[in-house]
N, C-alpha and C. Protein backbone atom coordinates (compact mmCIF):
# COMPACT_ATOMS: atom_id res chain seq x y z
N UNK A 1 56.20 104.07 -43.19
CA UNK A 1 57.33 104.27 -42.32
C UNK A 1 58.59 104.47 -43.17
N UNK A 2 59.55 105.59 -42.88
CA UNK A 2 60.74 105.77 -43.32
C UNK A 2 61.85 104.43 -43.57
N UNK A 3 62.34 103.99 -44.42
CA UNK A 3 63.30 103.52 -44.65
C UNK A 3 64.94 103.74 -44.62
N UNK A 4 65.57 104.06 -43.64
CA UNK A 4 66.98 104.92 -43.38
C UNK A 4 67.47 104.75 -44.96
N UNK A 5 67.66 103.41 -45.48
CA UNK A 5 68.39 102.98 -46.49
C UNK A 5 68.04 103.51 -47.95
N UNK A 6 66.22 103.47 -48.34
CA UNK A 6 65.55 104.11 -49.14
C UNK A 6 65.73 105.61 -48.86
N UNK A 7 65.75 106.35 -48.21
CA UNK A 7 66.09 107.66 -48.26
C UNK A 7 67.03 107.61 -48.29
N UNK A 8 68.20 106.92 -47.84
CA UNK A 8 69.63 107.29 -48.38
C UNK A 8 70.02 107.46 -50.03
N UNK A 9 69.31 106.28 -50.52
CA UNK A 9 69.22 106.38 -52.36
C UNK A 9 68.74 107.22 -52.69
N UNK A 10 67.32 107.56 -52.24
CA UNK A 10 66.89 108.84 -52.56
C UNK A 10 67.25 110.49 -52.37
N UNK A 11 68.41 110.19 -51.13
CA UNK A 11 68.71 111.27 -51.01
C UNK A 11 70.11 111.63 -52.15
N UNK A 12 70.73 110.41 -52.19
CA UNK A 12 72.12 110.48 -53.50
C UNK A 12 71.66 110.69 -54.34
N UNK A 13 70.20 110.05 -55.00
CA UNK A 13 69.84 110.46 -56.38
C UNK A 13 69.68 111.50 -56.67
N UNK A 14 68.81 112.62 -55.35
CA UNK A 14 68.42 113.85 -55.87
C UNK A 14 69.32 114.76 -55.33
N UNK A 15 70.69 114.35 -54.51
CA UNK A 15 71.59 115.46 -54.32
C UNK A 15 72.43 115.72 -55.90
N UNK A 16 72.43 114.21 -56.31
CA UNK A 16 73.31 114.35 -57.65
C UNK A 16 72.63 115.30 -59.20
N UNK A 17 71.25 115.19 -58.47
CA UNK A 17 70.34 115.45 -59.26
C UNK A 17 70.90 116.85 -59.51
N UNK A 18 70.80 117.32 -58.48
CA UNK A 18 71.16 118.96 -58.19
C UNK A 18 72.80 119.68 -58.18
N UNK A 19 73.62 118.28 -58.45
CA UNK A 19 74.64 118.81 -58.83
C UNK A 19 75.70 119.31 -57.47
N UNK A 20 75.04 118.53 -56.13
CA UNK A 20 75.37 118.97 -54.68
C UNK A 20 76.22 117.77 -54.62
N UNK A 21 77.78 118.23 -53.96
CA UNK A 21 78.59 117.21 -53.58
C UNK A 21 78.07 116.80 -52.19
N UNK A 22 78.46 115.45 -51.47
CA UNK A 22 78.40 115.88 -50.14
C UNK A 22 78.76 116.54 -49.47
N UNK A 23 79.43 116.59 -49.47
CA UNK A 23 80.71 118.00 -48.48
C UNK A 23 79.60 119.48 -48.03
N UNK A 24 78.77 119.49 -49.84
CA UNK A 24 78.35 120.96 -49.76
C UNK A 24 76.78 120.49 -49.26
N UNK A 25 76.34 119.47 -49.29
CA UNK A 25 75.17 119.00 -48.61
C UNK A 25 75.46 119.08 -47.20
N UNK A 26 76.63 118.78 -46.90
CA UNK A 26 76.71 118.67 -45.59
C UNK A 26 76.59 119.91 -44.97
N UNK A 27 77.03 121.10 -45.65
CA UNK A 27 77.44 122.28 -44.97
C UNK A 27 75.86 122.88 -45.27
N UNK A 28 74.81 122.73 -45.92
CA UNK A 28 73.61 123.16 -46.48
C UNK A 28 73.15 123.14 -44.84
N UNK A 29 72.82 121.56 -45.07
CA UNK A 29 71.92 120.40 -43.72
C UNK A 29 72.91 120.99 -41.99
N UNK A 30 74.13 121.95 -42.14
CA UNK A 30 74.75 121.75 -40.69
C UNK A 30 75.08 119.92 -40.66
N UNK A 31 75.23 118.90 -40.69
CA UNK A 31 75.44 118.49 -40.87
C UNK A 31 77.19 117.55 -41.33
N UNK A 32 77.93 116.36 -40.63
CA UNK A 32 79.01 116.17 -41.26
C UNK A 32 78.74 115.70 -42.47
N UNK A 33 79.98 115.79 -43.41
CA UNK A 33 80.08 114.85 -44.56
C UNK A 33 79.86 113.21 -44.32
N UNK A 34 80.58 112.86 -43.63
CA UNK A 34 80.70 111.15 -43.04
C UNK A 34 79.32 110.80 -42.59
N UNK A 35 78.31 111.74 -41.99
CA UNK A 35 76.63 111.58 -41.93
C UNK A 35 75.74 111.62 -43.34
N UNK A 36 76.56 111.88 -44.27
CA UNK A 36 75.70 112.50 -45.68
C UNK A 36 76.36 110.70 -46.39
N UNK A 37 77.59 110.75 -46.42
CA UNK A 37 77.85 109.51 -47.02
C UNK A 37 77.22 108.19 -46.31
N UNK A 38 77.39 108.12 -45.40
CA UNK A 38 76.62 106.80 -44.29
C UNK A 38 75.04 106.56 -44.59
N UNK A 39 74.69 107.83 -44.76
CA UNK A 39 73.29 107.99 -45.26
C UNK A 39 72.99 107.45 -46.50
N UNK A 40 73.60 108.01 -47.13
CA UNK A 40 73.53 107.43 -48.58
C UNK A 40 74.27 106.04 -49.06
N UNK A 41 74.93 105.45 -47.89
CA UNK A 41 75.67 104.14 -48.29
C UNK A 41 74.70 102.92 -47.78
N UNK A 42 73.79 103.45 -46.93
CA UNK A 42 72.99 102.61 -45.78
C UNK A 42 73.80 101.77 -44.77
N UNK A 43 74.76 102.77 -44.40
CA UNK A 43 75.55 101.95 -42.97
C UNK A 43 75.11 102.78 -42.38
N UNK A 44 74.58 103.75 -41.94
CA UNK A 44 74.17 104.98 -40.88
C UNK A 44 72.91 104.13 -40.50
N UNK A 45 73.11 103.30 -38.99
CA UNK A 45 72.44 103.18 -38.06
C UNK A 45 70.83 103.74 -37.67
N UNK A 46 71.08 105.04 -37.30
CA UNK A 46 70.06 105.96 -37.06
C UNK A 46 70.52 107.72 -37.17
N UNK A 47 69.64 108.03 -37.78
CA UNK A 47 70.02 109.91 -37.78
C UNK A 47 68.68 110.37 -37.31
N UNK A 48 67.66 109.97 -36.42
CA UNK A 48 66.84 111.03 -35.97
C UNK A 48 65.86 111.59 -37.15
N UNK A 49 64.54 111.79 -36.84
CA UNK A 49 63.39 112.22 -37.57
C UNK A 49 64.01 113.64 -38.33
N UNK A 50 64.11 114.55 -37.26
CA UNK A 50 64.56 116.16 -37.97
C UNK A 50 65.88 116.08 -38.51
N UNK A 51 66.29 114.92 -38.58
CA UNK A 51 68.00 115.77 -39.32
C UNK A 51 67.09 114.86 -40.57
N UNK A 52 66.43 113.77 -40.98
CA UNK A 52 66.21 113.26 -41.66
C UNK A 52 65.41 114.46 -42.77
N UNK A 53 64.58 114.62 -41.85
CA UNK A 53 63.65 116.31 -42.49
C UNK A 53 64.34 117.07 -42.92
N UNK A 54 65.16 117.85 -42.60
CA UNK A 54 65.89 118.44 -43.01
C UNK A 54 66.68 118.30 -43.69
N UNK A 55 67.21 117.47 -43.82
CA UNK A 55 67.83 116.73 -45.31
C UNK A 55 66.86 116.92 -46.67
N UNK A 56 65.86 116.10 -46.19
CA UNK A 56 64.84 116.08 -47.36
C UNK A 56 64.59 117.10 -47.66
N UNK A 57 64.02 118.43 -46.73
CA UNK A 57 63.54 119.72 -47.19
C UNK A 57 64.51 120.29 -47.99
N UNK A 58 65.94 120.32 -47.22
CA UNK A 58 66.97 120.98 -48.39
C UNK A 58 66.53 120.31 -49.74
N UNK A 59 66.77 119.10 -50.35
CA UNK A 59 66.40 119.09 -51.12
C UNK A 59 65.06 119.03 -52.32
N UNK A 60 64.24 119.21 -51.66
CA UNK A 60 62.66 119.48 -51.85
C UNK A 60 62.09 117.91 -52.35
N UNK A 61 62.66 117.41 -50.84
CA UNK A 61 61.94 115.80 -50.98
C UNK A 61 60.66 115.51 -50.52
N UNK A 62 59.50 114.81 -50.07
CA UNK A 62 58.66 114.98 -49.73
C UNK A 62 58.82 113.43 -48.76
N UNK A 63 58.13 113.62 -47.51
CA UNK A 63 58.00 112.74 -46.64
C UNK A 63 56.56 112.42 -46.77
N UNK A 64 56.25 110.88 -46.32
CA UNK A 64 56.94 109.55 -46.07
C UNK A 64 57.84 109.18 -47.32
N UNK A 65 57.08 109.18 -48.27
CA UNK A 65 57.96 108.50 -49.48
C UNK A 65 58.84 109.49 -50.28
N UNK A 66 59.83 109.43 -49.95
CA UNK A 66 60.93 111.22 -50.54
C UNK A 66 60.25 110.83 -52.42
N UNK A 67 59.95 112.03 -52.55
CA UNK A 67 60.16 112.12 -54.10
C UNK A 67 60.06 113.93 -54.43
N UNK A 68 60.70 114.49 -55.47
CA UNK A 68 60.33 115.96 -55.81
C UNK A 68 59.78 116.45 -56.52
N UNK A 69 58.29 115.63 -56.35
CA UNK A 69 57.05 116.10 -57.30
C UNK A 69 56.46 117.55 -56.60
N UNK A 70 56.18 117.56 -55.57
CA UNK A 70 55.87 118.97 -54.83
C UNK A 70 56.75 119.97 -54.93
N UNK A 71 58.21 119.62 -55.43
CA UNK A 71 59.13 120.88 -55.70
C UNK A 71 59.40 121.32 -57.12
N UNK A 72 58.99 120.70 -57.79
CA UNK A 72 58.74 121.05 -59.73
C UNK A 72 57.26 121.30 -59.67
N UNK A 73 56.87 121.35 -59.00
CA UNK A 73 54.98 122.56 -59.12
C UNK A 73 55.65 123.91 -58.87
N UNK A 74 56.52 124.19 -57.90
CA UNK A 74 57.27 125.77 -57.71
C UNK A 74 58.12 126.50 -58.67
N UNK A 75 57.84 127.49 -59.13
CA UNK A 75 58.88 128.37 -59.67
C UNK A 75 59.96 128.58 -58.36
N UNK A 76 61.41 128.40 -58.48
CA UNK A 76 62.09 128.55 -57.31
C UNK A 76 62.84 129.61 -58.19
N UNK A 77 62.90 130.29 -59.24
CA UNK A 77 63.93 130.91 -59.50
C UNK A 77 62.60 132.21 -59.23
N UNK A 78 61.74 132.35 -59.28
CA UNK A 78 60.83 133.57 -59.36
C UNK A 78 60.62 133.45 -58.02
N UNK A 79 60.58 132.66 -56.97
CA UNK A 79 60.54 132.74 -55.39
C UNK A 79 61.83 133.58 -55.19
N UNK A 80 62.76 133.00 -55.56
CA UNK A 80 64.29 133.40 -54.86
C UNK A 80 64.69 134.81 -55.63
N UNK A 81 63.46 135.34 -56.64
CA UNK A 81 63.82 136.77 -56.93
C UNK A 81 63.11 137.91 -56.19
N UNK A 82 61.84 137.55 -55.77
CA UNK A 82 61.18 138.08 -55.13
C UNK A 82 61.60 138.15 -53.36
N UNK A 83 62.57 137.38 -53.43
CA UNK A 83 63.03 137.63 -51.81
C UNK A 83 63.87 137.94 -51.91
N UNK A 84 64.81 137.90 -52.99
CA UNK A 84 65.80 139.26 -53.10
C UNK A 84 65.33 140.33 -53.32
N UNK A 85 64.09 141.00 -53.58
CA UNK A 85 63.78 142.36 -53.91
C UNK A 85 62.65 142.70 -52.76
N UNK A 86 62.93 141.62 -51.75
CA UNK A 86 61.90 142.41 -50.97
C UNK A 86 62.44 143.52 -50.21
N UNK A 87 63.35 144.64 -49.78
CA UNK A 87 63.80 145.51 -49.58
C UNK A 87 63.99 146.15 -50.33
N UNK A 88 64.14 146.44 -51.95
CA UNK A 88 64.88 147.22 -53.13
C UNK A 88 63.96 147.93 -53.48
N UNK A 89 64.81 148.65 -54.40
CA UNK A 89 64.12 149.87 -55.47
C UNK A 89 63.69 149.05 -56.73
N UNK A 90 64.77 148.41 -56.99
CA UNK A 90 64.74 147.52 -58.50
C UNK A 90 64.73 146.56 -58.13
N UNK A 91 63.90 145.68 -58.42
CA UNK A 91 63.60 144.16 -58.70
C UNK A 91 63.92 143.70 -59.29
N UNK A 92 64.26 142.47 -58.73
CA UNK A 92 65.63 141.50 -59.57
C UNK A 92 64.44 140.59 -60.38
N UNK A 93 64.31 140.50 -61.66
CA UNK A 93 63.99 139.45 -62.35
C UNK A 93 64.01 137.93 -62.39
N UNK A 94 63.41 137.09 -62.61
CA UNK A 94 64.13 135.76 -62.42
C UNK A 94 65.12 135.10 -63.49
N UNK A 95 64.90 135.86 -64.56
CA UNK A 95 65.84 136.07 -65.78
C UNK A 95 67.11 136.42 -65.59
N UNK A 96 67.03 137.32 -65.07
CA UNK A 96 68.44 138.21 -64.13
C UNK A 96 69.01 137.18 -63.00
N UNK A 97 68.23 136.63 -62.57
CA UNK A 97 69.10 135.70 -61.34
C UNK A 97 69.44 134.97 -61.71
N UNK A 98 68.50 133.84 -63.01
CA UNK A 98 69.39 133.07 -63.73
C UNK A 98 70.29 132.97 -64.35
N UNK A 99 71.06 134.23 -64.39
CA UNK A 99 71.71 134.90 -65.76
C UNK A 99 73.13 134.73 -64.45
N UNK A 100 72.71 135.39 -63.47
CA UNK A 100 73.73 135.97 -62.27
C UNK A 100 74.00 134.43 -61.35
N UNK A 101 73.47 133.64 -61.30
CA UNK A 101 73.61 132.04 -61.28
C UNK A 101 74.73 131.07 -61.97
N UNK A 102 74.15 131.53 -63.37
CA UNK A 102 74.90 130.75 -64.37
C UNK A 102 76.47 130.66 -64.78
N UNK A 103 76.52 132.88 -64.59
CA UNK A 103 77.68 133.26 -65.00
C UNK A 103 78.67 133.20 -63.86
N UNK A 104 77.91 134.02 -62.65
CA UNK A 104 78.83 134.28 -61.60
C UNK A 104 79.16 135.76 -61.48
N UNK A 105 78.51 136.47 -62.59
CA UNK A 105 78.32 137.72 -62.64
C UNK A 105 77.24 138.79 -62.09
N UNK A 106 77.76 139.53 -61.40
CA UNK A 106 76.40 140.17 -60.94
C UNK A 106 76.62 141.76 -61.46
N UNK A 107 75.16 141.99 -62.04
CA UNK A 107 74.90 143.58 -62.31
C UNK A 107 75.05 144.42 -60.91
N UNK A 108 75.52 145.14 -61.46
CA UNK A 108 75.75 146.49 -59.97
C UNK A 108 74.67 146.73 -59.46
N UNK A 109 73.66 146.89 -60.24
CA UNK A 109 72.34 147.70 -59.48
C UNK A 109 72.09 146.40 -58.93
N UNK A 110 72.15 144.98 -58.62
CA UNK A 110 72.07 144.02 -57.99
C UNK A 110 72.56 143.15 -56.94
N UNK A 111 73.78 143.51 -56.43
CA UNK A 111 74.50 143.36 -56.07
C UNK A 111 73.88 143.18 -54.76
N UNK A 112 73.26 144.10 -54.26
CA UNK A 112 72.93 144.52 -52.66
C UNK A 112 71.43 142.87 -52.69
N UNK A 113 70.79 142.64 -54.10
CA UNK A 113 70.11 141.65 -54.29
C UNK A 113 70.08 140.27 -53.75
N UNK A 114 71.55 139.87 -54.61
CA UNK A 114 72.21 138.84 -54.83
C UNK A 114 72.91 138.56 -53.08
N UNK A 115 73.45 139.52 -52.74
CA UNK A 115 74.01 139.47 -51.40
C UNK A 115 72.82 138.99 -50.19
N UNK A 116 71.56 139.38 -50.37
CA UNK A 116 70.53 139.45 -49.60
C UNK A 116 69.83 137.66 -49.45
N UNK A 117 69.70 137.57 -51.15
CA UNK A 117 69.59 136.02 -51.22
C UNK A 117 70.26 135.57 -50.65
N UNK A 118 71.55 135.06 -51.49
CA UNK A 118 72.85 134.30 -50.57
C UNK A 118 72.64 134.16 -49.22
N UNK A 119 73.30 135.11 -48.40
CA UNK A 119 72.83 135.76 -46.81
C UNK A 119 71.99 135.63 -46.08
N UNK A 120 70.97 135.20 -46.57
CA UNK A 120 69.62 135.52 -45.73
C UNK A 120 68.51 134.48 -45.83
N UNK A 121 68.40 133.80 -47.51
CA UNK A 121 67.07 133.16 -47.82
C UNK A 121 67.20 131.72 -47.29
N UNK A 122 66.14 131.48 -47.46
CA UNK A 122 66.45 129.57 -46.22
C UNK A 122 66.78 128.88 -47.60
N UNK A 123 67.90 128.10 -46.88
CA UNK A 123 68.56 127.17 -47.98
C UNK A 123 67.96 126.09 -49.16
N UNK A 124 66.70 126.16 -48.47
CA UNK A 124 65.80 125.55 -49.63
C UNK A 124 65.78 126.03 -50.70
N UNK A 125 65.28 127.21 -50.53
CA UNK A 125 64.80 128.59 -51.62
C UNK A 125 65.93 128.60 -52.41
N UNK A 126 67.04 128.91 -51.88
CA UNK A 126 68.23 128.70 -53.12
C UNK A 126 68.82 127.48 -53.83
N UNK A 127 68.37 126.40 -53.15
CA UNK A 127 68.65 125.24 -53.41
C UNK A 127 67.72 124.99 -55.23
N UNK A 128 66.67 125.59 -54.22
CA UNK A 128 65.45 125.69 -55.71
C UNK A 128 66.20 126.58 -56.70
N UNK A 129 66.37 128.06 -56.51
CA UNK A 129 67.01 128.57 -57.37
C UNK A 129 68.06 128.32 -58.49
N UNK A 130 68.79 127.37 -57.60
CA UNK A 130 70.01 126.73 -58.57
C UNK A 130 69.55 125.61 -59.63
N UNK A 131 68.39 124.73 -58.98
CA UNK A 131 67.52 124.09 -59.95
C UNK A 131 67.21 124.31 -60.84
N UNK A 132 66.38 125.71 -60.94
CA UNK A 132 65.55 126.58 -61.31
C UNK A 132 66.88 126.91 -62.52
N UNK A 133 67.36 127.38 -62.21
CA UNK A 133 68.79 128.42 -63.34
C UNK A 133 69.22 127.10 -64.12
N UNK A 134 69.65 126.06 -63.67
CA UNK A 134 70.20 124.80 -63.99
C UNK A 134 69.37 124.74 -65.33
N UNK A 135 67.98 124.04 -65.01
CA UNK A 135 66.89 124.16 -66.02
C UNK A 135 66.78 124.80 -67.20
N UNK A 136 66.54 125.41 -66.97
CA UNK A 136 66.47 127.10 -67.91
C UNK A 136 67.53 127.41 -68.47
N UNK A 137 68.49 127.23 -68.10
CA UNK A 137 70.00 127.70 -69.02
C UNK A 137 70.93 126.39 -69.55
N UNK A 138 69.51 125.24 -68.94
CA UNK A 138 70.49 124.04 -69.34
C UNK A 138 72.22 123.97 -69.20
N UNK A 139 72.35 124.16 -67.93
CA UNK A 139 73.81 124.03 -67.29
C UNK A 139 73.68 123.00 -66.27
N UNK A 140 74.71 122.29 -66.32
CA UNK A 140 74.84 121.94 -64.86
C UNK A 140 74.95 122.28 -63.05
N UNK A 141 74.01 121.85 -63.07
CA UNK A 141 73.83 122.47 -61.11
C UNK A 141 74.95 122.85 -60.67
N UNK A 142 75.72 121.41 -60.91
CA UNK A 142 77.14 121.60 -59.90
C UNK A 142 78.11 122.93 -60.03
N UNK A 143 77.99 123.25 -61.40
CA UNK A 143 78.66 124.83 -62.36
C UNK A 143 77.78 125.59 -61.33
N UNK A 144 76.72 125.98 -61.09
CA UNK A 144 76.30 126.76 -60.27
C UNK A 144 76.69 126.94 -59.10
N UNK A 145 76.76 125.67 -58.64
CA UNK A 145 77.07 125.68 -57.11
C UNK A 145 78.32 126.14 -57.10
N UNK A 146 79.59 126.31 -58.17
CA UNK A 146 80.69 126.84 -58.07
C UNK A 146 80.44 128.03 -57.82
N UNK A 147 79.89 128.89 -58.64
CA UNK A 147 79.38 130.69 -58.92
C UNK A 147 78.52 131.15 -57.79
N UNK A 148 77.96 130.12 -56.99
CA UNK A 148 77.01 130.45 -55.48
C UNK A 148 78.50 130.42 -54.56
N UNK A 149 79.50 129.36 -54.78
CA UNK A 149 80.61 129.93 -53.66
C UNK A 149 81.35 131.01 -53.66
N UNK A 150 81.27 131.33 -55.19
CA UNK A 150 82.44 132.28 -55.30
C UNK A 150 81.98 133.90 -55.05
N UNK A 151 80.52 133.63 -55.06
CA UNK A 151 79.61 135.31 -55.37
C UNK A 151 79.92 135.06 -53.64
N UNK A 152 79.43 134.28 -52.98
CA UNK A 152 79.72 134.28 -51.35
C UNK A 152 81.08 134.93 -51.17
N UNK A 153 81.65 134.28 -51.36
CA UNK A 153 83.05 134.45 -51.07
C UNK A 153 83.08 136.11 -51.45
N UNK A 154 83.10 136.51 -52.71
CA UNK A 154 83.53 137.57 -53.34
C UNK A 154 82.59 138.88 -52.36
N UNK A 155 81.26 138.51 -52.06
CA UNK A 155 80.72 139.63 -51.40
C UNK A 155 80.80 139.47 -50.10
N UNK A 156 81.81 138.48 -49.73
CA UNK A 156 82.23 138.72 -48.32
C UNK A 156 81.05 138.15 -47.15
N UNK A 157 80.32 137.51 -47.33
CA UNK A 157 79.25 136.93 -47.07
C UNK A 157 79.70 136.21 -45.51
N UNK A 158 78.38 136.07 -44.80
CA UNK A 158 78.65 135.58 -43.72
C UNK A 158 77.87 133.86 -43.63
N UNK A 159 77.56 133.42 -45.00
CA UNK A 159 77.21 132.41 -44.98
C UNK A 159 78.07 131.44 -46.13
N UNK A 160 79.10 132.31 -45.91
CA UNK A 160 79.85 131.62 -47.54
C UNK A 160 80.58 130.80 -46.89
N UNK A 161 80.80 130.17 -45.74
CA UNK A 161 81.19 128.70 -45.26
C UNK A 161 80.34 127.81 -45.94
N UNK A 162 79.34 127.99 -45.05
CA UNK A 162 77.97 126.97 -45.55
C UNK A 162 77.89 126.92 -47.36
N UNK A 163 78.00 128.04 -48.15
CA UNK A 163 77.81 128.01 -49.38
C UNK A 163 79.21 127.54 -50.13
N UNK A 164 80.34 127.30 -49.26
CA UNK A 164 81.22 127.06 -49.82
C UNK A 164 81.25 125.29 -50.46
């Protein structure tokens, strides 16, 4: 059986893990901030099975006992390239996304890519992605999560609230 209080630790450990403030957890999950902190303080009463799920899935926790052994078996940066190129001519690499992650820079011939991810892919998948780039370029998540608001922002995105 779920523990409100044990998933609250677990959920701070592995949001921090990932370099996710609350604010931007909150906006991931739909979700308030004051529900993300309560959660994680263990004064939050009750939040319901699916917001609980959904919490966890954003961050690739695993239910009953949250942990993210099932989400380090996934390549998330080679998932989240392949669903940016599922419409294209050129296929975005996962090299290339990590690169376009890290910097905040995006190649032209990619652009329409990068916009598609952002925009479109379920927040898991990018959640992984930023993991994924984090890893590999040995940066900090949270540096990412800056360059995921600003590529939103910059391509005019209709999810760049949520990514903000």
């Amino acid at each position: 059986m779920l523990n409100l209080t044990e998933v609250g630790a677990a959920v701070q450990a592995r949001r921090n893990a990932l370099g996710l403030s609350q604010a931007r957890l909150a906006h991931l999950s739909g979700l308030s901030r004051q529900t993300i902190s309560g959660l994680e303080s263990g004064t939050l009463q009750d939040l319901g099975f699916n917001r609980v799920a959904q919490i966890l899935n954003i961050l690739g926790l695993d239910t009953p006992v949250p942990a993210a052994h099932a989400r380090s078996q996934k390549d998330g940066l080679w998932m989240a390239a392949k669903t940016a190129s599922v419409s294209y001519k050129h296929e975005l690499d996962a090299a290339t996304l990590a690169n376009t992650l890290v910097t905040g820079e995006v190649p032209r011939k990619y652009i329409a890519h990068i916009a598609h991810l952002l925009d479109e892919a379920p927040i898991p998948l990018l959640v992984m992605a930023v993991e994924g780039a984090a890893e590999q370029e040995h940066v900090a998540p949270r540096s990412i999560w800056r360059n995921v608001a600003r590529l939103a922002k910059n391509l005019g995105l209709s999810r760049q609230r949520v990514l903000s």
